[in-house]
C-alpha atoms as a PDB file:
ATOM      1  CA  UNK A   1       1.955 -19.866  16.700  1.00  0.00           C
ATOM      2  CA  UNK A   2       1.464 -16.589  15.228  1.00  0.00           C
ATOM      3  CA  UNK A   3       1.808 -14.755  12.015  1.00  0.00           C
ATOM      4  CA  UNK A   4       1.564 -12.406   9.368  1.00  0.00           C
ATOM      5  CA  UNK A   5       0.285 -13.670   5.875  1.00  0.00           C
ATOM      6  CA  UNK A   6       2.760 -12.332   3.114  1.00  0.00           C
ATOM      7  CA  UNK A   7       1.324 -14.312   0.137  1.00  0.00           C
ATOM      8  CA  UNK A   8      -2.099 -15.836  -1.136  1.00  0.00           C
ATOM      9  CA  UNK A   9      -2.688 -18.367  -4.322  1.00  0.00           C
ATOM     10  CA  UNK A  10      -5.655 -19.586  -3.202  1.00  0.00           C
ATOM     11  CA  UNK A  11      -5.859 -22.086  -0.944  1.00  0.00           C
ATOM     12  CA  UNK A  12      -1.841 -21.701   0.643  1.00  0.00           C
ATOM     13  CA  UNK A  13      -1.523 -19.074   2.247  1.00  0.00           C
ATOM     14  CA  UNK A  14       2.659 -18.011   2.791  1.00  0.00           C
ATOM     15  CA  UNK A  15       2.770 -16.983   6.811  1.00  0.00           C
ATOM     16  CA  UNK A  16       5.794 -14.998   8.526  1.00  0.00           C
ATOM     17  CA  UNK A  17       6.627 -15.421  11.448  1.00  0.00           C
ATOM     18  CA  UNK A  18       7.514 -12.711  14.499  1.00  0.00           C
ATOM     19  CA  UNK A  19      11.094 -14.361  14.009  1.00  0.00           C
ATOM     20  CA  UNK A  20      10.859 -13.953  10.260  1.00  0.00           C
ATOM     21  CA  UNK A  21      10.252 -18.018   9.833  1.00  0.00           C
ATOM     22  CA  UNK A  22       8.170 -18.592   6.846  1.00  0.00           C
ATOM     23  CA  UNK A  23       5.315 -21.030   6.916  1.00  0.00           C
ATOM     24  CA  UNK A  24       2.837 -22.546   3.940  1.00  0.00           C
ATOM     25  CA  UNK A  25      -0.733 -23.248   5.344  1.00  0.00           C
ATOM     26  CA  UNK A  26      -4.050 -24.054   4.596  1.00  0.00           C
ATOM     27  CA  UNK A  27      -6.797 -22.873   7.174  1.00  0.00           C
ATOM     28  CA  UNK A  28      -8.083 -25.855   9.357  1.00  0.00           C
ATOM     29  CA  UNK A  29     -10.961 -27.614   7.939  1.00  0.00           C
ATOM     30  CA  UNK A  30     -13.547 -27.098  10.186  1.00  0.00           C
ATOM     31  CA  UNK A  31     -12.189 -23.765  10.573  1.00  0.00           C
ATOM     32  CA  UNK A  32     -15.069 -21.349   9.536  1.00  0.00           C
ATOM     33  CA  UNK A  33     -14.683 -17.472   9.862  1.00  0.00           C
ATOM     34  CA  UNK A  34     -18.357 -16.159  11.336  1.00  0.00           C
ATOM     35  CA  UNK A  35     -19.734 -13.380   8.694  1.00  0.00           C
ATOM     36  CA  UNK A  36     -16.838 -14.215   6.136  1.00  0.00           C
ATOM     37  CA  UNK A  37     -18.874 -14.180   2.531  1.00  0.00           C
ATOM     38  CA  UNK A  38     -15.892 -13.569   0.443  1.00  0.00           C
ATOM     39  CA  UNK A  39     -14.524 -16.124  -1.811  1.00  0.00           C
ATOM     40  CA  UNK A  40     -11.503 -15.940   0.236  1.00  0.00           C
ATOM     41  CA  UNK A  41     -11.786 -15.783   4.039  1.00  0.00           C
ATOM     42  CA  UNK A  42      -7.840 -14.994   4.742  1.00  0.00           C
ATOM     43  CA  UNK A  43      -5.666 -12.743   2.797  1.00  0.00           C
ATOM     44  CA  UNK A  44      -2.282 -10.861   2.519  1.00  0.00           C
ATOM     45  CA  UNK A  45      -2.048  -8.581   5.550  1.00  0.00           C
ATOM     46  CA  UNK A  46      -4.000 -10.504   7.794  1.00  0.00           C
ATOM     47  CA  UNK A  47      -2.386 -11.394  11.103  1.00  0.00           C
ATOM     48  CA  UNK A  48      -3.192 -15.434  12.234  1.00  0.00           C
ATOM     49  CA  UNK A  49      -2.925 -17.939  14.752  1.00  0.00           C
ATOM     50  CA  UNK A  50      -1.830 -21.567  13.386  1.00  0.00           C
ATOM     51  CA  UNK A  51      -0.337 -25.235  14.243  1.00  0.00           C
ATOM     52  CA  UNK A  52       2.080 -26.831  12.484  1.00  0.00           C
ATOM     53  CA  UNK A  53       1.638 -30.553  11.716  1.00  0.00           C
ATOM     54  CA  UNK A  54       4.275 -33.304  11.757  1.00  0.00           C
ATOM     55  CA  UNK A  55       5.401 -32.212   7.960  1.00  0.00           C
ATOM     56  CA  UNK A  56       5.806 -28.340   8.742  1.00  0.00           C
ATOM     57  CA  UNK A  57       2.860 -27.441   7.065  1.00  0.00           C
ATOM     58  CA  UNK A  58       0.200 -24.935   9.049  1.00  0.00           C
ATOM     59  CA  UNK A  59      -2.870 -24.999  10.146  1.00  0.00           C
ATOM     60  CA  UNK A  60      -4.438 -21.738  10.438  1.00  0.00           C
ATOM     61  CA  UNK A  61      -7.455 -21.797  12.862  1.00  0.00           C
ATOM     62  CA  UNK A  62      -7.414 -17.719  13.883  1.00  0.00           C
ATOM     63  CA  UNK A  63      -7.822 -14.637  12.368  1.00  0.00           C
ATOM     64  CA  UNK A  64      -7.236 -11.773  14.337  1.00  0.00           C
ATOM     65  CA  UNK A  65      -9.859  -8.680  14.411  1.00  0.00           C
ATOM     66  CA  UNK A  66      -8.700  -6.309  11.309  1.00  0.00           C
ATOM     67  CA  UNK A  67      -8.113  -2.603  11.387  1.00  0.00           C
ATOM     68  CA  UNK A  68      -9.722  -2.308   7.800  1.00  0.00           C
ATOM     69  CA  UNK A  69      -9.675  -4.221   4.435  1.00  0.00           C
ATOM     70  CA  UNK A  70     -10.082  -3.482   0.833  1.00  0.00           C
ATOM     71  CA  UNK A  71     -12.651  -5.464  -1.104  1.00  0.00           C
ATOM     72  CA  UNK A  72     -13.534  -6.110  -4.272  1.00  0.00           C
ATOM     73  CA  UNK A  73     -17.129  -6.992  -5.901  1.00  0.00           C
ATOM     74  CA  UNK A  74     -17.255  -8.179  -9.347  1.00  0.00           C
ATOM     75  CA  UNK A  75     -19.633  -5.782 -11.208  1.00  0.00           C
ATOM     76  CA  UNK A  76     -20.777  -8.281 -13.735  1.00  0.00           C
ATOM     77  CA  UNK A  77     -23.833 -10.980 -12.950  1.00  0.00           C
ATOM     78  CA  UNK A  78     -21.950 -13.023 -10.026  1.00  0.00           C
ATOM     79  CA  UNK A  79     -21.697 -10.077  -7.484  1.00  0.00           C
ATOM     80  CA  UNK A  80     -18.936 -12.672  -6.124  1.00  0.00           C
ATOM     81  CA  UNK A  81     -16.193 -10.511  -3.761  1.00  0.00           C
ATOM     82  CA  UNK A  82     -12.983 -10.630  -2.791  1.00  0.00           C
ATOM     83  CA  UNK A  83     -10.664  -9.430  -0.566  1.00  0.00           C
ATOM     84  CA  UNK A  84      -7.790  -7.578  -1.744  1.00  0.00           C
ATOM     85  CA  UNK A  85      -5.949  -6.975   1.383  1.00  0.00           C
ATOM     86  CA  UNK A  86      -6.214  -6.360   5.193  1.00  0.00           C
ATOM     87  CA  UNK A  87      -4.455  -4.237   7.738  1.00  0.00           C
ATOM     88  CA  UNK A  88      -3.377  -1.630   5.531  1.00  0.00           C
ATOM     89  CA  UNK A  89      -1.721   1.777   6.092  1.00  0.00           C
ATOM     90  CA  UNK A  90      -1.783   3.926   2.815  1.00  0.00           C
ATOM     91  CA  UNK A  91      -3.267   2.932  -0.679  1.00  0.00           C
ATOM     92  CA  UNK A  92      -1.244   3.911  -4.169  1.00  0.00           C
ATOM     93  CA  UNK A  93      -3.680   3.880  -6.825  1.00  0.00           C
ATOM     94  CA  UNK A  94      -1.398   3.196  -9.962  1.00  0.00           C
ATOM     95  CA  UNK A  95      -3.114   4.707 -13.115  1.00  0.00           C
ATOM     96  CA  UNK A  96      -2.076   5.695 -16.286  1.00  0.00           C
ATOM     97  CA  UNK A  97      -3.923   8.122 -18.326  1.00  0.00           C
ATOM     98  CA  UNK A  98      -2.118   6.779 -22.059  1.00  0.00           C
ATOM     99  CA  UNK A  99      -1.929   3.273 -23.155  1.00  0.00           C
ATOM    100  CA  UNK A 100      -4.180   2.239 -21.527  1.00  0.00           C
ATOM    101  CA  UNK A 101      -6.266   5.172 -20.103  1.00  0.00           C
ATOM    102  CA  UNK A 102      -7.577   4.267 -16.802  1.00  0.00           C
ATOM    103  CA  UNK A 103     -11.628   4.717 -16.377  1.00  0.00           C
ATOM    104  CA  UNK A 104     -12.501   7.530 -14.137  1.00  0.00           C
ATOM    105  CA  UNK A 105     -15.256   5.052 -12.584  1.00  0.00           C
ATOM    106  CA  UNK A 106     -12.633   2.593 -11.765  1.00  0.00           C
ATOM    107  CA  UNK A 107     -10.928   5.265  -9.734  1.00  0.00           C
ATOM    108  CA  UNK A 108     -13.624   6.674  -7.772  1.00  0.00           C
ATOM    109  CA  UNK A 109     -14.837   3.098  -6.896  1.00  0.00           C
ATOM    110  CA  UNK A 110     -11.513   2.702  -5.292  1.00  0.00           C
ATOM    111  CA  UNK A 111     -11.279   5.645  -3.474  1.00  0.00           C
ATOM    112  CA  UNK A 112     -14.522   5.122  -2.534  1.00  0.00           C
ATOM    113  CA  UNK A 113     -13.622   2.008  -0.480  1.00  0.00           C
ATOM    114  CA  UNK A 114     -10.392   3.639   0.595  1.00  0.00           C
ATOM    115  CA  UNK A 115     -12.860   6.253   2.411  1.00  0.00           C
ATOM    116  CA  UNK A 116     -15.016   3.569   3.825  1.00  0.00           C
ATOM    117  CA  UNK A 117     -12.032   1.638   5.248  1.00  0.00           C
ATOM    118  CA  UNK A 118     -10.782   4.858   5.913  1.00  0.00           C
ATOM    119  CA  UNK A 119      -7.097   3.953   4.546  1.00  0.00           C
ATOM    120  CA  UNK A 120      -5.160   7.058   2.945  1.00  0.00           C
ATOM    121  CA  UNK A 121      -5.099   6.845  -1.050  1.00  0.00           C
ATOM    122  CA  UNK A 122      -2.744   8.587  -3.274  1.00  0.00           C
ATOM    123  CA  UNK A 123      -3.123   8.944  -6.997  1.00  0.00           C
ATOM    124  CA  UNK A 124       0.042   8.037  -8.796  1.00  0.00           C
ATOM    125  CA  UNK A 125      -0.250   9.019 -12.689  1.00  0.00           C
ATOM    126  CA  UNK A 126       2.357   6.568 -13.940  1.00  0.00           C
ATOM    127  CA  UNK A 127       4.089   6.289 -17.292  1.00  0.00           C
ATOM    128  CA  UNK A 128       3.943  10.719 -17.105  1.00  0.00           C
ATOM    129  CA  UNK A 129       7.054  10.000 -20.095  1.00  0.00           C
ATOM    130  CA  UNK A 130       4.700   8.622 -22.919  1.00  0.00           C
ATOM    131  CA  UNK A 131       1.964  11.201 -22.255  1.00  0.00           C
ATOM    132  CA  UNK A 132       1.433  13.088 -25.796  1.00  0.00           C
ATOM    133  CA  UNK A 133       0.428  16.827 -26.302  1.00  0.00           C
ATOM    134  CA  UNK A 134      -3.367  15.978 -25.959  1.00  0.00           C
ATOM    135  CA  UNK A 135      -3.016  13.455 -23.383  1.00  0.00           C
ATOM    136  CA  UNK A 136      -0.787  15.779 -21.061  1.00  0.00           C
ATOM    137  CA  UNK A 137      -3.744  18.314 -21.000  1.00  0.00           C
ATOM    138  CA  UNK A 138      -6.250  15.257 -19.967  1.00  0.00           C
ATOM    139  CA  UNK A 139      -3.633  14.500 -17.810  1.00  0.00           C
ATOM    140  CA  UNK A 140      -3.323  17.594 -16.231  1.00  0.00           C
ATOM    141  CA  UNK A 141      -7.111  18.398 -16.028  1.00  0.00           C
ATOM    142  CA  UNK A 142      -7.659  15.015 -14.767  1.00  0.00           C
ATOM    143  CA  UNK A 143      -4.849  15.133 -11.806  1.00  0.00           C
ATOM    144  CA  UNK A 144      -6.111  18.755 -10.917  1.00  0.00           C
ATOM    145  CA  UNK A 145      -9.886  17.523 -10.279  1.00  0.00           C
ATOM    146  CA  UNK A 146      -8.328  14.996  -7.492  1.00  0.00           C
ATOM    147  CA  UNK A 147      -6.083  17.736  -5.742  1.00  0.00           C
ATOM    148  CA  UNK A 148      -9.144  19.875  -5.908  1.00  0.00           C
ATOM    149  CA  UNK A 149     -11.126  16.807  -4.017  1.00  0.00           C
ATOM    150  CA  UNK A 150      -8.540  16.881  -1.605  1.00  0.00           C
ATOM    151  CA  UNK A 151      -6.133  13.441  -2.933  1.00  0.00           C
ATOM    152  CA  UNK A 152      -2.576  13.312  -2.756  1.00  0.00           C
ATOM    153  CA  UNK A 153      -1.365  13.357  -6.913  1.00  0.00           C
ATOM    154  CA  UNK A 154       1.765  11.719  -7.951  1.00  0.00           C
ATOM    155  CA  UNK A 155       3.603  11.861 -11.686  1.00  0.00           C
ATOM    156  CA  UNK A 156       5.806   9.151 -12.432  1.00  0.00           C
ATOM    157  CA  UNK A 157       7.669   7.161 -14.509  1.00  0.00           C
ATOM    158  CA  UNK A 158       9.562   3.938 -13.580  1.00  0.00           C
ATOM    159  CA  UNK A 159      11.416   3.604 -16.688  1.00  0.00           C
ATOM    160  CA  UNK A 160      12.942   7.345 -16.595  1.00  0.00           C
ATOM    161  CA  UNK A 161      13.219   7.111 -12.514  1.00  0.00           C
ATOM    162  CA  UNK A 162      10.958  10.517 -12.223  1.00  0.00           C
ATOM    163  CA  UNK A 163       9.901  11.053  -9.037  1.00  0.00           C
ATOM    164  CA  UNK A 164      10.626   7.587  -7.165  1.00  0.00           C
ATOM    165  CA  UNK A 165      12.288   9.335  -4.336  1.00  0.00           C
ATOM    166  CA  UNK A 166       9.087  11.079  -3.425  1.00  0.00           C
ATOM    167  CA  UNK A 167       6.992   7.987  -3.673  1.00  0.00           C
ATOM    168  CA  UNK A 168       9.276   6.340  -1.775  1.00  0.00           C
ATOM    169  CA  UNK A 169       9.324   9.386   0.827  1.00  0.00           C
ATOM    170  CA  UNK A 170       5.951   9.274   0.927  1.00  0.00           C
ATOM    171  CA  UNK A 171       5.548   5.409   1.922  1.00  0.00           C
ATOM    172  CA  UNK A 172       7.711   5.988   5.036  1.00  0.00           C
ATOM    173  CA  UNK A 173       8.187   2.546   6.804  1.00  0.00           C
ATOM    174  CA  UNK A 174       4.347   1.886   6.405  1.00  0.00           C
ATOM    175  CA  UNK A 175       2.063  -1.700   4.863  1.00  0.00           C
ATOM    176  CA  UNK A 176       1.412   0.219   1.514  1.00  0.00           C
ATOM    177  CA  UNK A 177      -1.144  -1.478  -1.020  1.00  0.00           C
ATOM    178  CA  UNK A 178      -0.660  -0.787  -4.671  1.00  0.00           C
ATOM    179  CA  UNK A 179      -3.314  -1.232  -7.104  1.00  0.00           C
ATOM    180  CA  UNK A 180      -4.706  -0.795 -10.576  1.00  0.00           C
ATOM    181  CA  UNK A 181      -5.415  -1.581 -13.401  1.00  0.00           C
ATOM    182  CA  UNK A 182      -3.687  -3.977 -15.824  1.00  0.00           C
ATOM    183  CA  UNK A 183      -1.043  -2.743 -18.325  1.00  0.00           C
ATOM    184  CA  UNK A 184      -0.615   0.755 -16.323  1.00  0.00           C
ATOM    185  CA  UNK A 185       3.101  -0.374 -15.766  1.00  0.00           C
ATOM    186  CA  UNK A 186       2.590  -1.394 -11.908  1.00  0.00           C
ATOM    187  CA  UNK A 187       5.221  -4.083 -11.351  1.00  0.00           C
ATOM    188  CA  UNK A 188       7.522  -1.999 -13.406  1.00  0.00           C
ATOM    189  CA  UNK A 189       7.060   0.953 -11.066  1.00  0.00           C
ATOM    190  CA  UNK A 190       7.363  -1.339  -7.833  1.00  0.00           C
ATOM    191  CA  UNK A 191      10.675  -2.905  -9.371  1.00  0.00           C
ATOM    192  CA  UNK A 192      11.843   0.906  -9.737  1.00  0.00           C
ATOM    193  CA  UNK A 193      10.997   1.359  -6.553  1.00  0.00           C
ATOM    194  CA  UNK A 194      13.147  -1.760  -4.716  1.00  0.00           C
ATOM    195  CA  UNK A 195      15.047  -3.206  -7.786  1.00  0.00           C
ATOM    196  CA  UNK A 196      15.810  -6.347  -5.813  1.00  0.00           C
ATOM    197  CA  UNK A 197      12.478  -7.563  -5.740  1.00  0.00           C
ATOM    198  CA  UNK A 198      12.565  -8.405  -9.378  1.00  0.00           C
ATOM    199  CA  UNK A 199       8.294  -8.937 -10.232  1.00  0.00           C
ATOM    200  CA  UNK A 200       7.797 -10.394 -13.707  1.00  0.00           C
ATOM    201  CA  UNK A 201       6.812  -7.810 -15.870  1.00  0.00           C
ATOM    202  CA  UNK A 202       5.152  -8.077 -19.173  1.00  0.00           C
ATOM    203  CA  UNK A 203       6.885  -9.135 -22.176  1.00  0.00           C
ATOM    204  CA  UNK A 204       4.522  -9.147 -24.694  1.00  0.00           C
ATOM    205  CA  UNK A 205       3.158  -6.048 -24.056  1.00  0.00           C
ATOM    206  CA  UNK A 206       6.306  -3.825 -23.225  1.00  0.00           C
ATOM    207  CA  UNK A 207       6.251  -0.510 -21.609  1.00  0.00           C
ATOM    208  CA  UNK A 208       3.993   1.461 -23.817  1.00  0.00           C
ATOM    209  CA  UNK A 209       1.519  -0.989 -25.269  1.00  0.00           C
ATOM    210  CA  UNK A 210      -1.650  -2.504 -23.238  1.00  0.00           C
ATOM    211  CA  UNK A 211      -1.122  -5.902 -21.687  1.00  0.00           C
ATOM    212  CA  UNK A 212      -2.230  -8.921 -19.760  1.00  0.00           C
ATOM    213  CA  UNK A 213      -1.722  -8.445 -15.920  1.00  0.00           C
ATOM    214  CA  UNK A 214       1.189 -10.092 -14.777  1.00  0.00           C
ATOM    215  CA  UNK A 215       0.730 -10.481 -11.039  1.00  0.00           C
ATOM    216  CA  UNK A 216      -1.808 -13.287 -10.359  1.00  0.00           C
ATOM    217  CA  UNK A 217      -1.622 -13.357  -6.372  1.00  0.00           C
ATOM    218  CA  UNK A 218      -1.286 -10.676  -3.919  1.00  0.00           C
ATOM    219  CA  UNK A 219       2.357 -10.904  -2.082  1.00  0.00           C
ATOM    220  CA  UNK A 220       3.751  -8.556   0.588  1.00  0.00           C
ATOM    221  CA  UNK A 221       7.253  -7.298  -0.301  1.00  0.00           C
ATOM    222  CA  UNK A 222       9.879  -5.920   2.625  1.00  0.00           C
ATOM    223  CA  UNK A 223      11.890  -2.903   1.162  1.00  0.00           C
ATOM    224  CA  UNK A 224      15.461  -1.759   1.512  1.00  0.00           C
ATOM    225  CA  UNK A 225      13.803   1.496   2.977  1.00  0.00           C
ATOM    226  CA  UNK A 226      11.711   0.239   5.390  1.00  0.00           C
ATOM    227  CA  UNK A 227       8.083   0.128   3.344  1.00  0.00           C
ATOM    228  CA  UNK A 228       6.260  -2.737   2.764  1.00  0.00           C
ATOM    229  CA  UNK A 229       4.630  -3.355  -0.414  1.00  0.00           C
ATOM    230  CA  UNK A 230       1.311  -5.108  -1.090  1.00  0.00           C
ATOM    231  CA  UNK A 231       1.371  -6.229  -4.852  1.00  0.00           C
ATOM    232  CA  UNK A 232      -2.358  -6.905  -6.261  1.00  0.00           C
ATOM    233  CA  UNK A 233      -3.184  -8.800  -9.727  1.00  0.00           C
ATOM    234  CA  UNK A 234      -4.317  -5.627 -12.198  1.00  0.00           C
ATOM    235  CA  UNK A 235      -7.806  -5.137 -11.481  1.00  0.00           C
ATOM    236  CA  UNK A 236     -10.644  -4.594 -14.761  1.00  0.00           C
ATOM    237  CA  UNK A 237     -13.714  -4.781 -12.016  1.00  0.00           C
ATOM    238  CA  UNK A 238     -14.019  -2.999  -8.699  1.00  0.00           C
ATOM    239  CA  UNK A 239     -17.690  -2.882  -7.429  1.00  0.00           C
ATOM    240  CA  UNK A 240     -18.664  -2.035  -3.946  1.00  0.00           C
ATOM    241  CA  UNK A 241     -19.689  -3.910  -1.752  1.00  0.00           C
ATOM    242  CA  UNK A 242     -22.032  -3.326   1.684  1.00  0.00           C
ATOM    243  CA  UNK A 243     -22.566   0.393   1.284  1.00  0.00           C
ATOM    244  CA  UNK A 244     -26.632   1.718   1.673  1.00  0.00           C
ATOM    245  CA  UNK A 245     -27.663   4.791  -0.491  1.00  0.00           C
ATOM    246  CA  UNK A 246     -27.398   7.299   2.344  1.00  0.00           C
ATOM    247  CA  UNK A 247     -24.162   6.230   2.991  1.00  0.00           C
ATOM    248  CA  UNK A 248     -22.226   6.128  -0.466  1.00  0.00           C
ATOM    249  CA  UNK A 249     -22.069  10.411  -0.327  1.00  0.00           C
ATOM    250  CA  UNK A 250     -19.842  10.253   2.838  1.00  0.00           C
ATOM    251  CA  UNK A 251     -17.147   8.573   0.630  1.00  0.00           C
ATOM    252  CA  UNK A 252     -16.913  11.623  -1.412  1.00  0.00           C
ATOM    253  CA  UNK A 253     -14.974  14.002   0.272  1.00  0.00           C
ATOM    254  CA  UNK A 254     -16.643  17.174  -1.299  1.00  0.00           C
ATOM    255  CA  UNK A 255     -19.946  15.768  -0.947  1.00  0.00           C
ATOM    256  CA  UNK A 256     -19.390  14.803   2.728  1.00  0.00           C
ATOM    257  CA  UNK A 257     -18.489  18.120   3.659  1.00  0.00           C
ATOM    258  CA  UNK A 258     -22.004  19.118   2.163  1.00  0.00           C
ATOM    259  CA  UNK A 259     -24.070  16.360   4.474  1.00  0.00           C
ATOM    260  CA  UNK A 260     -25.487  18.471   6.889  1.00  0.00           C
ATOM    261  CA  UNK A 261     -26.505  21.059   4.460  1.00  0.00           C
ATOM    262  CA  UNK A 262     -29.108  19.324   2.545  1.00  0.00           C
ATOM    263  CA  UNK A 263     -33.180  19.720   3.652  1.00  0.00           C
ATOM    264  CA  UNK A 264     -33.257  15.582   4.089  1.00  0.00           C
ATOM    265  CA  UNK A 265     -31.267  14.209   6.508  1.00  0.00           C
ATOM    266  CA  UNK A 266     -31.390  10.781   3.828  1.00  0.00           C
ATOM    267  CA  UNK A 267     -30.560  12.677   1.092  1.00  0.00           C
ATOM    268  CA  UNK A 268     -29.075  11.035  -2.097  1.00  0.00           C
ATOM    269  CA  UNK A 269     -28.922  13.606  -3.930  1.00  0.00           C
ATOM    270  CA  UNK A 270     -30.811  12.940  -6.674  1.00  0.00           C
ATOM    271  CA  UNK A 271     -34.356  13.515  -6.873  1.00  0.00           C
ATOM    272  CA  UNK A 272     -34.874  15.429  -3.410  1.00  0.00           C
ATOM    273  CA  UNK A 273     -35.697  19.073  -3.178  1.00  0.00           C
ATOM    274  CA  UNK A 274     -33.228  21.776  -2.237  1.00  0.00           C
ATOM    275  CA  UNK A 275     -30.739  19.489  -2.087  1.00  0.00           C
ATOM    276  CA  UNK A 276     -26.708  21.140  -1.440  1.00  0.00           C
ATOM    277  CA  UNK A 277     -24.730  18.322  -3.433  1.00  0.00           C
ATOM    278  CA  UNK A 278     -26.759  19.081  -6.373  1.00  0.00           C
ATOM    279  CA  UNK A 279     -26.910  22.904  -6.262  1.00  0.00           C
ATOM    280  CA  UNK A 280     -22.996  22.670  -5.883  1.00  0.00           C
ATOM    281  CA  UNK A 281     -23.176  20.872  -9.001  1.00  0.00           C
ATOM    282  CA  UNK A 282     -25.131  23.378 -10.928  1.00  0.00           C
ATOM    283  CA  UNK A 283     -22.893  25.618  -9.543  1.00  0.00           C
ATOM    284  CA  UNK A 284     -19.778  24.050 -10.827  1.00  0.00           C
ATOM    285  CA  UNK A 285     -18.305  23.640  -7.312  1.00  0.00           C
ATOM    286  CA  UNK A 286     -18.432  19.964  -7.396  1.00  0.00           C
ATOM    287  CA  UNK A 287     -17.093  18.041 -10.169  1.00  0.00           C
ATOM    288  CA  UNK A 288     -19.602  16.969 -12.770  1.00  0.00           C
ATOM    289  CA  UNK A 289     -17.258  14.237 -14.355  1.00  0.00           C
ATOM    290  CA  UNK A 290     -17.105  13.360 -10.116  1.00  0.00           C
ATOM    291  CA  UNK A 291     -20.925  13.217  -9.667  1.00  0.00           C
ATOM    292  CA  UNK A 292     -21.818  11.112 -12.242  1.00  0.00           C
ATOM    293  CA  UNK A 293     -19.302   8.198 -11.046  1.00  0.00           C
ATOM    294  CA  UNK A 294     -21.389   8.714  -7.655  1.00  0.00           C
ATOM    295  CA  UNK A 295     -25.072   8.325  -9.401  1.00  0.00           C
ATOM    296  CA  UNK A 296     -23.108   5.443 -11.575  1.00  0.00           C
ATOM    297  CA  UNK A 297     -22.381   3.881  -8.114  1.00  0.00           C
ATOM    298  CA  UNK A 298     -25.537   4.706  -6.223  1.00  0.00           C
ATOM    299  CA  UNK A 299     -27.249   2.131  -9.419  1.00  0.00           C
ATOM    300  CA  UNK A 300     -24.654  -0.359  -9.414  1.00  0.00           C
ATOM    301  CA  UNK A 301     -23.737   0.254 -13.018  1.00  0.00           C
ATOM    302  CA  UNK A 302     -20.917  -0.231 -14.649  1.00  0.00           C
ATOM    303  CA  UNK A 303     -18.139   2.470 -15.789  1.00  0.00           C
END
C-alpha cells in the first residue's frame, strides 16, 4: 500500500491513504533508509510504501525519492538534525517582532534552507495589533529590508482577523509549511485561518505574553479552501546543515546575484580582495544587519 504521512510523534507515524484511509505505523525493523543521518528517517510530507499486519497496524518499508525537505541542526554541542518536513510547496515563516521579538539570525537561517531546498518562503509579521510606537518603526524597517531582498512580507493578526484572506489567497490549494518560533502566536494564526481545526493554543501565556510552544509534533491539516497546512513545534534552534563555504552566498538572494562579479570564483566574501559582496556592503547596497547573519552562518555561531 501507499501513502502520505500526515502526522509524526516519534516512532508512529499517522499515514493517509489515496482513499483517505488512515493508518498508524512504525517503519519495518530492518528497514534502513541509505544516507538517512537524521534522528528521524520519515516525516510529515513524505510519501511511503507499507504492509499492514494482522492488527491493522503498518509497516512502512519505502520512502519515495523527495522533491525537497526542510531540516533542522541543533546549533548547540550535539549538531543532532532533524527533519522538519518533506515535499513541500511554499514556506510561511511566522514571526513576531513584539512579545517575543523574533532573532534576525533565526530568520535568515530559515530562509537560507528555504533557498537551498529551493521552496518559496513568505515572511508573515504576526500579532501587527500589539506592535507599539517604537516597535512599529522596527517593524517597518525590519519588513522593508526583506521586500528589498526580494521576500514576499505579510502583516497579520489572528485575533483581529487582519489580513487572513490574503494569506489564505496566497496558499492557493498548495502543502504549505508554517514555522517559527515559540510564543509568536502560530497555532492561533492557523486556527484563524481554518477555525475547525481547533490546535491547542497556549493558556498560560495568552496572546501577548511569551510562552511555551504548544505544538510538540508536526501534523498535516486539510483546509476548507483547499490548502494544506504543515504545523511544526516552535522552533528556538535552526542550524544548517550540509552547506560548504562557497556555497552558503547562493542562499542569499542579493549576494547570489553578485556571484559572478567577484575576482575569486570561491569567494566568501570575507577576507578576499576586490571582492563585489563586500564592496556592496560598504556601499550600503546590501544589508549590513543581512551580512552579518551570513558571516554568523559561514562560522557556525549562534544568533
Amino acid at each position: 500500500m501507499q501513502g502520505l504521512v500526515v502526522k509524526s510523534t516519534g516512532s508512529w507515524y499517522t499515514v493517509r491513504t489515496p482513499d483517505s484511509a488512515i493508518f498508524q505505523c512504525k517503519i519495518k525493523g530492518n528497514f534502513r533508509i541509505k544516507g538517512i543521518k537524521t534522528t528521524n528517517p520519515i516525516t510529515v510530507g513524505d510519501y511511503v510504501g507499507f504492509t499492514l499486519t494482522p492488527d491493522n497496524t503498518g509497516l512502512i518499508n519505502e520512502i519515495h525519492e523527495r522533491k525537497n525537505c526542510i531540516i533542522r541542526k541543533s546549533v548547540n554541542l550535539s549538531k543532532q538534525t532533524h527533519l522538519i518536513a518533506a515535499n513541500v510547496d511554499q514556506a510561511f515563516l511566522v514571526v513576531s517582532m513584539f512579545q517575543p521579538r523574533t532573532p534576525l539570525g533565526f530568520m535568515d537561517r530559515f530562509l537560507v534552507t528555504t533557498e537551498a531546498y529551493q521552496i518559496p518562503a513568505t515572511i508573515v509579521f504576526n500579532k501587527i495589533d500589539i506592535y507599539e510606537n517604537n516597535t512599529l518603526s522596527y517593524y517597518t524597517e525590519i519588513r522593508k529590508m526583506y521586500e528589498d531582498v526580494g521576500y514576499k512580507c505579510l502583516d497579520t493578526s489572528a485575533l483581529h482577523n487582519i489580513h487572513l484572506d490574503e494569506l489564505r489567497a496566497m496558499m492557493n490549494e498548495d502543502i504549505c509549511l508554517f514555522s517559527g518560533n515559540s510564543g509568536v502566536g502560530k497555532s492561533a494564526l492557523i486556527n484563524a485561518l481554518s477555525p475547525d481545526l481547533s490546535l491547542k493554543v497556549n493558556d498560560v501565556s495568552g496572546y501577548n505574553e511569551k510562552g511555551r510552544h504548544t505544538t510538540t509534533f508536526a501534523e498535516m491539516h486539510e483546509t476548507p479552501f483547499g490548502a494544506y497546512i504543515i504545523d511544526t513545534p516552535g522552533i528556538k534552534e535552526f542550524g544548517m546543515v550540509d552547506f560548504s563555504k562557497e556555497e552558503l552566498s547562493l542562499f542569499f538572494p542579493e549576494m547570489r546575484a553578485l556571484a559572478n562579479q567577484c575576482k575569486f570564483d570561491n569567494c566568501t566574501h570575507e577576507h578576499e580582495p576586490q571582492c563585489a559582496v563586500k564592496k556592496a556592503v560598504e556601499e550600503n547596497k546590501i544589508y549590513l544587519q543581512r551580512y552579518k547573519s551570513y558571516l554568523n552562518i559561514l562560522h557556525g555561531e549562534e544568533m
